[in-house]
Protein backbone atom coordinates (compact mmCIF):
# COMPACT_ATOMS: atom_id res chain seq x y z
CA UNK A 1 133.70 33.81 -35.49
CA UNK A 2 132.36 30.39 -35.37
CA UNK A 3 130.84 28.59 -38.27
CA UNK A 4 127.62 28.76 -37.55
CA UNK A 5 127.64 32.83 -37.69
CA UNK A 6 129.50 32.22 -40.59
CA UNK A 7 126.97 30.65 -42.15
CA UNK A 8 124.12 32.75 -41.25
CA UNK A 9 125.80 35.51 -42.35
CA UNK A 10 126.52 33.68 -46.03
CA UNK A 11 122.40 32.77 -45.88
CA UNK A 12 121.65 36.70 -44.95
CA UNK A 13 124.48 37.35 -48.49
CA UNK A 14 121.84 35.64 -51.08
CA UNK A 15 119.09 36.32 -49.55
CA UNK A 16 118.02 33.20 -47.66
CA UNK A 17 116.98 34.99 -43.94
CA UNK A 18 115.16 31.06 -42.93
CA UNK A 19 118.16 29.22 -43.43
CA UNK A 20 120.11 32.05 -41.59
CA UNK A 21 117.54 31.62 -38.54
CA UNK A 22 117.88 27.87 -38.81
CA UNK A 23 121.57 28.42 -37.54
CA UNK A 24 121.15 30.97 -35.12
CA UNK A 25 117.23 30.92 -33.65
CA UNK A 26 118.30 29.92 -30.63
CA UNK A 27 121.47 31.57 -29.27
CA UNK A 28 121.64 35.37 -27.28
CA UNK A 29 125.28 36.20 -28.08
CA UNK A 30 125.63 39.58 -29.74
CA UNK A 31 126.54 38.13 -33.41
CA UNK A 32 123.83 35.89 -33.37
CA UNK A 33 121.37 38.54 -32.29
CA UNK A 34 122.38 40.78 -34.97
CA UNK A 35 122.05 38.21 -37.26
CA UNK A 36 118.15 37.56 -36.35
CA UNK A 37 117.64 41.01 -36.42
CA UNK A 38 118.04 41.26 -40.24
CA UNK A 39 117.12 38.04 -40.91
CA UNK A 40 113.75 39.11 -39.29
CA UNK A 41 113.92 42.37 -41.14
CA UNK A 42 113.94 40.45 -44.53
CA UNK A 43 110.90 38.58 -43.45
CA UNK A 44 109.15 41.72 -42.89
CA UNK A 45 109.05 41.89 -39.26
CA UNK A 46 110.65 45.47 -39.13
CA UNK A 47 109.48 45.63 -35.37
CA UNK A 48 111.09 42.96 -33.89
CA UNK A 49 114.34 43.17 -36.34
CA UNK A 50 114.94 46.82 -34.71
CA UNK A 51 114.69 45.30 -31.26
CA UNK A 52 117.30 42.44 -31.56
CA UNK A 53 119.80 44.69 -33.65
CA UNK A 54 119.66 47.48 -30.70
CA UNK A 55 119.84 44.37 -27.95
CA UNK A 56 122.89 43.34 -30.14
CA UNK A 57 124.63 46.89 -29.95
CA UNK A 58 123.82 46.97 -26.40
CA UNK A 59 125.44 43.17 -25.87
CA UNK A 60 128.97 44.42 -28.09
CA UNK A 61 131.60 45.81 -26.15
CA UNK A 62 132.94 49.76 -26.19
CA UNK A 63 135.95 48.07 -28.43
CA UNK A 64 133.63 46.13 -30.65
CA UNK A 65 133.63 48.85 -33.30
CA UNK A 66 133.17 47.34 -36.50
CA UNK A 67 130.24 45.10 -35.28
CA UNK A 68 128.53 48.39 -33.22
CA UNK A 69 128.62 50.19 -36.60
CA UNK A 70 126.99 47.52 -38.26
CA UNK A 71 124.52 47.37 -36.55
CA UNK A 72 123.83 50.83 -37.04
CA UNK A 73 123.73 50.37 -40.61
CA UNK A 74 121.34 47.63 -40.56
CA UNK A 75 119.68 49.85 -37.96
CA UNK A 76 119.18 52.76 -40.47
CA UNK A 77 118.31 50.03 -43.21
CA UNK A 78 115.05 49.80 -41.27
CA UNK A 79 114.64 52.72 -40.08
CA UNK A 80 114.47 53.84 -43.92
CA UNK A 81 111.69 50.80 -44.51
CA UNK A 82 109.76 52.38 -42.07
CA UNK A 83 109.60 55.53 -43.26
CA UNK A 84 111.16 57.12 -40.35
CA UNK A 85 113.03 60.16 -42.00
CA UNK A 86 113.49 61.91 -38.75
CA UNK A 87 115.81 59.16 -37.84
CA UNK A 88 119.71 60.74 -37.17
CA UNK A 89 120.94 60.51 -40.17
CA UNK A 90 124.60 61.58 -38.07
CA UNK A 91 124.49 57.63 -36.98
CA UNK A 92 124.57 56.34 -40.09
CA UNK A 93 127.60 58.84 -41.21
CA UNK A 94 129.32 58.00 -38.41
CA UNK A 95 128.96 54.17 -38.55
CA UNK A 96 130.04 54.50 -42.28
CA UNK A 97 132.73 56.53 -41.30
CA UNK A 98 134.23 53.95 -38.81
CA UNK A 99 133.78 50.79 -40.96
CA UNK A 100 135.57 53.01 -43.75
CA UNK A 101 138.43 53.31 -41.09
CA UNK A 102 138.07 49.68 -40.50
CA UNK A 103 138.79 48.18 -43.67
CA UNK A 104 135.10 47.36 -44.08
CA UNK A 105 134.50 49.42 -48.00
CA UNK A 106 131.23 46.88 -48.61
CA UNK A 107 129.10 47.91 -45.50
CA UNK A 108 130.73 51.04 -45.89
CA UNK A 109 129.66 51.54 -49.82
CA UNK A 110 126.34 50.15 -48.16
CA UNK A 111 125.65 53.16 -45.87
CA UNK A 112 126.42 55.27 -48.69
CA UNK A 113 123.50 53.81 -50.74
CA UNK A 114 120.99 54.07 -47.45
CA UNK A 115 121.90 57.73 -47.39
CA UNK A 116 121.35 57.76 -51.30
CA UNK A 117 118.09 56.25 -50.63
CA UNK A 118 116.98 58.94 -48.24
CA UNK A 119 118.17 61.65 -50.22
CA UNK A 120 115.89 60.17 -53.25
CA UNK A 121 112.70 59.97 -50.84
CA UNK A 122 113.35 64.02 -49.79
CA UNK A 123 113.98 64.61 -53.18
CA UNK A 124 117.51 66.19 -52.76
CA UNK A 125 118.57 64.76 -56.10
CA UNK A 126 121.77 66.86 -56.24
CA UNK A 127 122.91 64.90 -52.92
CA UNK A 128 122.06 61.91 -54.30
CA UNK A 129 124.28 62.57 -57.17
CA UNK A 130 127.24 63.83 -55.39
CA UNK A 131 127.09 60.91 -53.14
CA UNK A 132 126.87 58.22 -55.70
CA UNK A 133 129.53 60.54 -57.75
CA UNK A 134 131.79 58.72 -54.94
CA UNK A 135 131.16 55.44 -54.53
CA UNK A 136 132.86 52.88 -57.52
CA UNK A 137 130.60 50.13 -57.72
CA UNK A 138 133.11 47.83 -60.13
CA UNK A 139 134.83 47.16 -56.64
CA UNK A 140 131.91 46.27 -54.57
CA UNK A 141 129.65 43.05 -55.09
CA UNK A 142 127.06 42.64 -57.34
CA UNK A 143 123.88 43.34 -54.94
CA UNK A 144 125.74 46.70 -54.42
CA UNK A 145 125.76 47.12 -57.93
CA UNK A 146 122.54 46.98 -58.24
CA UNK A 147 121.86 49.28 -55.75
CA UNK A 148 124.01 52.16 -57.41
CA UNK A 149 122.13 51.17 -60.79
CA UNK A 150 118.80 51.36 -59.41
CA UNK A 151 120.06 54.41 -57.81
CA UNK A 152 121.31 56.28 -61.49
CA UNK A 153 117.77 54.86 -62.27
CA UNK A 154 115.62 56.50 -59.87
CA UNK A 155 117.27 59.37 -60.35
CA UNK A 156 117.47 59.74 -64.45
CA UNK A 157 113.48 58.80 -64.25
CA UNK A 158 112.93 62.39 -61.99
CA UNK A 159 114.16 64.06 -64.02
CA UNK A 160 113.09 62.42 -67.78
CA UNK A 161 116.21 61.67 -68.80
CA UNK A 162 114.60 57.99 -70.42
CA UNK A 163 117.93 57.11 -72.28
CA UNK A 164 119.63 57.09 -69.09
CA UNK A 165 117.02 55.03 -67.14
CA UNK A 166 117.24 52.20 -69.25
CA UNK A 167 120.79 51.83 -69.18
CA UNK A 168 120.88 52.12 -65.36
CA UNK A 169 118.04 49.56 -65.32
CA UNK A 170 119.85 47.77 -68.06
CA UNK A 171 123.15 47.74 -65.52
CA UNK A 172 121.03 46.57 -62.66
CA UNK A 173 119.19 43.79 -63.96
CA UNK A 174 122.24 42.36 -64.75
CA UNK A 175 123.82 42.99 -61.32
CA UNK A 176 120.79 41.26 -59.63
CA UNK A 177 121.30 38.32 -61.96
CA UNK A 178 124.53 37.89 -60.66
CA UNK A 179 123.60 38.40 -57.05
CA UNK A 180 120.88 36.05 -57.44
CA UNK A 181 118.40 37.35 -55.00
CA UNK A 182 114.81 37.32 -55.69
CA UNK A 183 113.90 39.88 -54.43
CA UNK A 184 116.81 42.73 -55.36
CA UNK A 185 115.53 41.14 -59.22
CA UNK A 186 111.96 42.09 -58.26
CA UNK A 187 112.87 45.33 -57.32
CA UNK A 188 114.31 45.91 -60.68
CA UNK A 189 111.59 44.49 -62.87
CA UNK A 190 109.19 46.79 -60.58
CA UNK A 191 111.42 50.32 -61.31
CA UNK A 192 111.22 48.70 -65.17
CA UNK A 193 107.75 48.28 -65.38
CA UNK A 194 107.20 51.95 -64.30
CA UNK A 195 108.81 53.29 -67.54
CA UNK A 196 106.53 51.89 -69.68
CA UNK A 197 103.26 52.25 -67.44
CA UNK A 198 101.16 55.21 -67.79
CA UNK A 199 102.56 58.47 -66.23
CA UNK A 200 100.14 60.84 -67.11
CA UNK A 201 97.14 62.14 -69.23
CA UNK A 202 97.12 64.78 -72.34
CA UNK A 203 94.81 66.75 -72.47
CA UNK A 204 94.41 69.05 -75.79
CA UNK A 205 91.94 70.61 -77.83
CA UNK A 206 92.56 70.76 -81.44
CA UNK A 207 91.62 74.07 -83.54
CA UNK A 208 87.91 72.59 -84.24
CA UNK A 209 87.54 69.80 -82.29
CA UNK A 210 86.67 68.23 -78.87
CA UNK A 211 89.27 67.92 -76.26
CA UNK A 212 90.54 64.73 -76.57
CA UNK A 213 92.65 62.70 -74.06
CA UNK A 214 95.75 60.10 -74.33
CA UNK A 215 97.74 58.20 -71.57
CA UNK A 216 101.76 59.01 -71.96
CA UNK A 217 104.48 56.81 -70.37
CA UNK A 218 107.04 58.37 -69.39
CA UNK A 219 109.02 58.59 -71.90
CA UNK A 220 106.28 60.29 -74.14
CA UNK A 221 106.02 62.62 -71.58
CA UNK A 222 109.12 63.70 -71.49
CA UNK A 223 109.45 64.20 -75.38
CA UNK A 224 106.53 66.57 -74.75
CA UNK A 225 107.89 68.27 -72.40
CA UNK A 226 111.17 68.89 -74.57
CA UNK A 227 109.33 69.38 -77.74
CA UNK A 228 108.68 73.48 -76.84
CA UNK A 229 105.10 73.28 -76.53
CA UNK A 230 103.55 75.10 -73.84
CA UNK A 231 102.47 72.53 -71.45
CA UNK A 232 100.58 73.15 -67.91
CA UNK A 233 101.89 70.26 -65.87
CA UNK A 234 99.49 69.53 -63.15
CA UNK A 235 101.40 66.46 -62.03
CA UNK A 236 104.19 69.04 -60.62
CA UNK A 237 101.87 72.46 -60.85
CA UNK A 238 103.84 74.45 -63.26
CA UNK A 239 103.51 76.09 -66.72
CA UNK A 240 106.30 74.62 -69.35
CA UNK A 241 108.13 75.51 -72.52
CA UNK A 242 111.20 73.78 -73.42
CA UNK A 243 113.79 74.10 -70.51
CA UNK A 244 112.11 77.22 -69.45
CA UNK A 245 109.52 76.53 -66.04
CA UNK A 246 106.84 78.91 -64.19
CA UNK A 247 106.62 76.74 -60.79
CA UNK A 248 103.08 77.89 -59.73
CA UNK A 249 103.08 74.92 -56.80
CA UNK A 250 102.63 77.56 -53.65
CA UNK A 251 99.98 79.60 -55.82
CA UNK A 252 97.15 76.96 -56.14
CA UNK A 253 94.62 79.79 -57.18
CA UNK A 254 97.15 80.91 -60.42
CA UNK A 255 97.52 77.63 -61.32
CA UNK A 256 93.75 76.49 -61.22
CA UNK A 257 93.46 79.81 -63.67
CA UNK A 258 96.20 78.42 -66.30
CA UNK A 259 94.83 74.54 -66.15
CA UNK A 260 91.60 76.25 -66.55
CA UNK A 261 92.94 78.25 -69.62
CA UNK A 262 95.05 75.87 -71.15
CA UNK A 263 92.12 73.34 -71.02
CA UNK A 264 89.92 76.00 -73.10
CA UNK A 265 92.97 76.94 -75.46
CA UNK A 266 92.34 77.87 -78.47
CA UNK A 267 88.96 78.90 -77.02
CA UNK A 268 88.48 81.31 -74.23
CA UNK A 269 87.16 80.77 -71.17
CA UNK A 270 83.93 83.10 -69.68
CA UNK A 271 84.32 85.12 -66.90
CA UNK A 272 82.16 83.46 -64.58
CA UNK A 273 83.04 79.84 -65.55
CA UNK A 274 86.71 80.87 -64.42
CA UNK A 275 84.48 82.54 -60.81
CA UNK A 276 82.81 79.03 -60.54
CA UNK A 277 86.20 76.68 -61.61
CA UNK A 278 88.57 78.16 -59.42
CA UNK A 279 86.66 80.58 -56.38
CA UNK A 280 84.09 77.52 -56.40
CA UNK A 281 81.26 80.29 -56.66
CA UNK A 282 78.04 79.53 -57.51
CA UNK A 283 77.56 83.83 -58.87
CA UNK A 284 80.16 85.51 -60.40
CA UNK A 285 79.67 88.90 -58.11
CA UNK A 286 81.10 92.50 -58.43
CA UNK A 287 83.60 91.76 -55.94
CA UNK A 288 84.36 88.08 -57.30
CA UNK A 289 85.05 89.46 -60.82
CA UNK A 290 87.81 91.98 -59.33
CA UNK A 291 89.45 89.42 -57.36
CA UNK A 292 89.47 87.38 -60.96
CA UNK A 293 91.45 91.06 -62.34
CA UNK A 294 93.68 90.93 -59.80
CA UNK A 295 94.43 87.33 -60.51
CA UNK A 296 94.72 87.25 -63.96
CA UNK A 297 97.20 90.04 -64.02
CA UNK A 298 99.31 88.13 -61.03
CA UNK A 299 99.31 85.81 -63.76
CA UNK A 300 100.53 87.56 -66.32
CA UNK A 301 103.55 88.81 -65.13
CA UNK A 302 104.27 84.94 -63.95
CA UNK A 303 103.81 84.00 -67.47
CA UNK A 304 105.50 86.54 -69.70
CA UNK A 305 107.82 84.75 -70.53
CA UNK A 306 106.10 82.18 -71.89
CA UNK A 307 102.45 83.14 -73.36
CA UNK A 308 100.44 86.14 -72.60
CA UNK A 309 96.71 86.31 -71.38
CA UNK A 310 94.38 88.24 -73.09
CA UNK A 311 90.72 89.52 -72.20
CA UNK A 312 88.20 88.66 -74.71
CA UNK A 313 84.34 90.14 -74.79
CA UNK A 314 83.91 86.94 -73.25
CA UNK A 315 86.66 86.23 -70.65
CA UNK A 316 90.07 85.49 -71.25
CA UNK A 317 92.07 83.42 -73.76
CA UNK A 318 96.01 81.79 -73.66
CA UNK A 319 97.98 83.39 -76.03
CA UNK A 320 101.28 80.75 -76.54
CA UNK A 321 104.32 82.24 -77.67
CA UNK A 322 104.74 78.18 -79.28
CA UNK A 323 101.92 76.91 -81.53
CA UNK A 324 100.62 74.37 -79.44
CA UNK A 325 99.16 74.21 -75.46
CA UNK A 326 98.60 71.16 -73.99
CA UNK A 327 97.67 70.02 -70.45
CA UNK A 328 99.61 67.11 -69.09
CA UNK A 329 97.20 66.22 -65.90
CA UNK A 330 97.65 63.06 -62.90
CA UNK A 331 96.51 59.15 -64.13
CA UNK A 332 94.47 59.64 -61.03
CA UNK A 333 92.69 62.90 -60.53
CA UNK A 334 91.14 62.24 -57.09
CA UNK A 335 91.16 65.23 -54.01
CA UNK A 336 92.32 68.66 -55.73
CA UNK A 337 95.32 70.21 -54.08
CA UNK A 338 98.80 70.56 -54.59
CA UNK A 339 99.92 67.71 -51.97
CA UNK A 340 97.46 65.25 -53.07
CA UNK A 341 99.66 63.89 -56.21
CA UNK A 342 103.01 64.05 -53.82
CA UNK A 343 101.54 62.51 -51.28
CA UNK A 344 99.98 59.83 -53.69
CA UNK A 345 103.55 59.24 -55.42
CA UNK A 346 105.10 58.58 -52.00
CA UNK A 347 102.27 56.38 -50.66
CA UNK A 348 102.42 54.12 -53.98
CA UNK A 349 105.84 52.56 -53.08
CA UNK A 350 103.73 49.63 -51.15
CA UNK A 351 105.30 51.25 -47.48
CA UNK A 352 103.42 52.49 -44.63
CA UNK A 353 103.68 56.21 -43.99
CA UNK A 354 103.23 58.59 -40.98
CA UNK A 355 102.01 62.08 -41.60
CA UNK A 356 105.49 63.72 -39.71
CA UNK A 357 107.40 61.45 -42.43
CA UNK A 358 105.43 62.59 -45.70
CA UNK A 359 105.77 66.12 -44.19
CA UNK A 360 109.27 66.45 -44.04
CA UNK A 361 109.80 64.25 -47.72
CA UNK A 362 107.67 67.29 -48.97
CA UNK A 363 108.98 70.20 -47.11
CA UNK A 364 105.27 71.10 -45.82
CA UNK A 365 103.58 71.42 -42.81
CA UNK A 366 102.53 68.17 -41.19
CA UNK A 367 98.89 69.77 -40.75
CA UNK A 368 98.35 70.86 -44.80
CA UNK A 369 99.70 66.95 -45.00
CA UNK A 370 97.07 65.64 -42.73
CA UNK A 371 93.85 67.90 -44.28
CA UNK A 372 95.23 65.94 -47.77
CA UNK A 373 95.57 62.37 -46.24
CA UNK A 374 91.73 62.82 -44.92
CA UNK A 375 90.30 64.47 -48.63
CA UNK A 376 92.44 61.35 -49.96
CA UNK A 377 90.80 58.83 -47.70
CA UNK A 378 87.35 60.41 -48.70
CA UNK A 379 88.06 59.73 -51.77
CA UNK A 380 89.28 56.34 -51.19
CA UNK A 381 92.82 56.75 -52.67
CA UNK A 382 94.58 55.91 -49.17
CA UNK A 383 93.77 54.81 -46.21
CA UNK A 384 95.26 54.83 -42.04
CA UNK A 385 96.42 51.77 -40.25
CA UNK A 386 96.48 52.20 -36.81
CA UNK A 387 95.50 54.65 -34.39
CA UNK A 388 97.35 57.32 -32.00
CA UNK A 389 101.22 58.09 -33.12
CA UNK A 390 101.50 55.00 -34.42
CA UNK A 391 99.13 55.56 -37.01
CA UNK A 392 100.47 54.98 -41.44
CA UNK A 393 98.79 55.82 -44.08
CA UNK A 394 99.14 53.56 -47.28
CA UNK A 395 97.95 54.01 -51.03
CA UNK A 396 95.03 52.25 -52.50
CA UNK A 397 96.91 53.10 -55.71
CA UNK A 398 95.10 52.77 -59.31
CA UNK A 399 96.85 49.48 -61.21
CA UNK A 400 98.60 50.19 -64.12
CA UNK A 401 100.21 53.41 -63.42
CA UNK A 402 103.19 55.14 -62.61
CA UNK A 403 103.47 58.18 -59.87
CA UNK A 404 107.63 59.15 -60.89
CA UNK A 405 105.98 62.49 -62.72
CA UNK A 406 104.38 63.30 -59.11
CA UNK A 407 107.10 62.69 -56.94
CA UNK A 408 109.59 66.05 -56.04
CA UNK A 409 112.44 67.35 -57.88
CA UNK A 410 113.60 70.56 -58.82
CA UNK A 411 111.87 72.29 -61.96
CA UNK A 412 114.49 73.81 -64.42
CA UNK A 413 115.01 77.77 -63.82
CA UNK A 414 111.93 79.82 -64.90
């Protein structure tokens, strides 16, 4: 390797893709194309950096190994900027496989945290675990470290678990010191910020007063959610009570019902406010009030183990088996619909986003993911960029707030 690879490749290290391009702008050989291809991925241009690193794999030769893995690595890398989940994530085993075989553990640790990454964005947080369970970042350098920390981080903040994000974050700020790259540092100020940014609202009524409302970080909302209180989450549509959860996310028309109660609690709710709230009737009918029955009691037997609903002269009531109901809602309440705070929480991480790549990250259809990108665009909470299949959609998100309460993971066991 000649030293003007070499010292690209030492630019690409800490960050510095301009002084890498000032050493190899101008030469075709395979290195020095692979080299401009993630120089001009860390400038952004994710187009043109996927072009040169496939001409370089095309240029190596069938013995070239190490190199042809590489650049399947920094392949994936962009793939996984772009949002392009349906990318082969075989490749990227593969390549990590052969550098592993190679004596290459640093590119090989670093296809372990691009598959970490992906697993995060699906929300497969048990694969993210067992993957990072091992990788041993004290042997790698300190960008990598970072990575894994952010990783811990990402992961501890799914699932509430606030003690353990800070450490993590604590761990990877000081890994990015060491690494001295801007923007890895950036990254972790950015997942820091987003612990102590609002998360979500509370909404509860107190015996004999209004309904009154209060922004939680984080953190706050996860001591509410471990205090035992009964707590309708609509950020991840289910009903709550210590480490006991009613997932009512594929039964929009239940969970409308227990917002609608929990809202009300310790009141009651009338018959034909719950007809107008959740059938979106404008007269509570003969046939509207049985489908309410029929409802309700589907209800019930969700929620037994957690509170009871009872029918009052009036309507119906939430009766806790806790003392206390509250409603945690979204910062942004914008298009209803189960998608639209998922699809919000993926959209605010500043990336462009097709509809096939939201679809799979959620396990829906791509259609139900469509109808929610155009209610969100009506509402002006997101908006396309470009037309045809090449069209992304990207967030207009709300400043000040944090989507990690709307993003998937797995509930606890109801």
């Amino acid at each position: 390797m000649d030293s003007l690879i070499t010292a690209a490749a030492r630019a690409l290290a800490v960050g510095d893709p301009l002084g890498a391009l000032n050493r190899v702008a101008l030469r075709d050989d395979a290195p020095a194309l692979a080299l401009r291809g993630i120089a001009m991925a860390q400038l952004g241009d994710l187009v043109r950096a996927r072009a040169l690193l496939r001409s370089a794999a095309r240029a190596l030769g069938a013995h070239e190994a190490v190199a042809r893995a590489r650049c399947v690595v920094a392949e994936a890398e962009i793939a996984l900027a772009l949002r392009e989940l349906a990318w082969p994530a075989r490749r990227l085993v593969a390549a990590r496989a052969v550098l592993q075989a190679h004596g290459d553990p640093v590119n090989a640790a670093h296809a372990g945290y691009l598959e970490i990454r992906r697993c995060l964005l699906l929300g497969r947080l048990g694969e993210a675990e067992g993957l990072l369970g091992g990788l041993r970042p004290a042997l790698l350098p300190a960008a990598l470290q970072a990575f894994h920390a952010l990783a811990l981080a990402g992961i501890a903040m799914r699932r509430l678990d606030i003690r353990a994000a800070h450490s993590a974050l604590a761990d990877a700020a000081q890994a990015a010191g060491a690494a001295g790259i801007a923007a890895l540092a950036a990254e972790v100020g950015q997942a820091a910020q987003a612990l102590h940014a609002p998360a979500a609202v509370l909404l509860e009524r107190e015996p004999a007063g209004p309904q009154a409302q209060k922004l939680l970080s984080l953190d706050e909302a996860g001591t509410l959610l471990a205090s035992g209180a009964l707590v309708v989450d609509a950020c991840r549509h289910a009903v709550r009570a210590g480490a006991v959860a009613v997932s009512l996310a594929g039964r929009p028309v239940l969970f409308a019902l227990a917002r609608a109660l929990g809202e009300a609690w310790p009141g009651d709710v009338s018959r034909e406010a719950l007809v107008a709230q959740v059938f979106r009737a404008r007269q509570a009918d003969d046939s509207y009030r049985a489908r309410l029955r029929v409802e309700i009691g589907r209800l019930r037997r969700l929620l037994r183990p957690l509170a009871e609903v009872h029918a009052t002269p009036l309507g119906f009531v939430l009766a806790p088996r806790q003392a206390r109901v509250a409603v945690l809602a979204r910062p942004v309440e914008g298009a209803p619909g189960v998608l639209c705070g998922p699809v919000l929480a993926l959209l605010s991480d500043g990336e462009a986003w097709a509809s096939s790549a939201l679809a799979l990250a959620l396990g829906a259809s791509q259609r139900s993911v469509q109808r929610t990108l155009e209610a969100l665009e009506r509402d002006a909470l997101a908006q396309p960029v470009g037309r045809g299949r090449a069209r992304r959609w990207v967030a207009r998100p709300a400043p000040g707030f944090t989507t990690t309460l709307l993003l998937p993971a797995v509930l606890p066991a109801g």
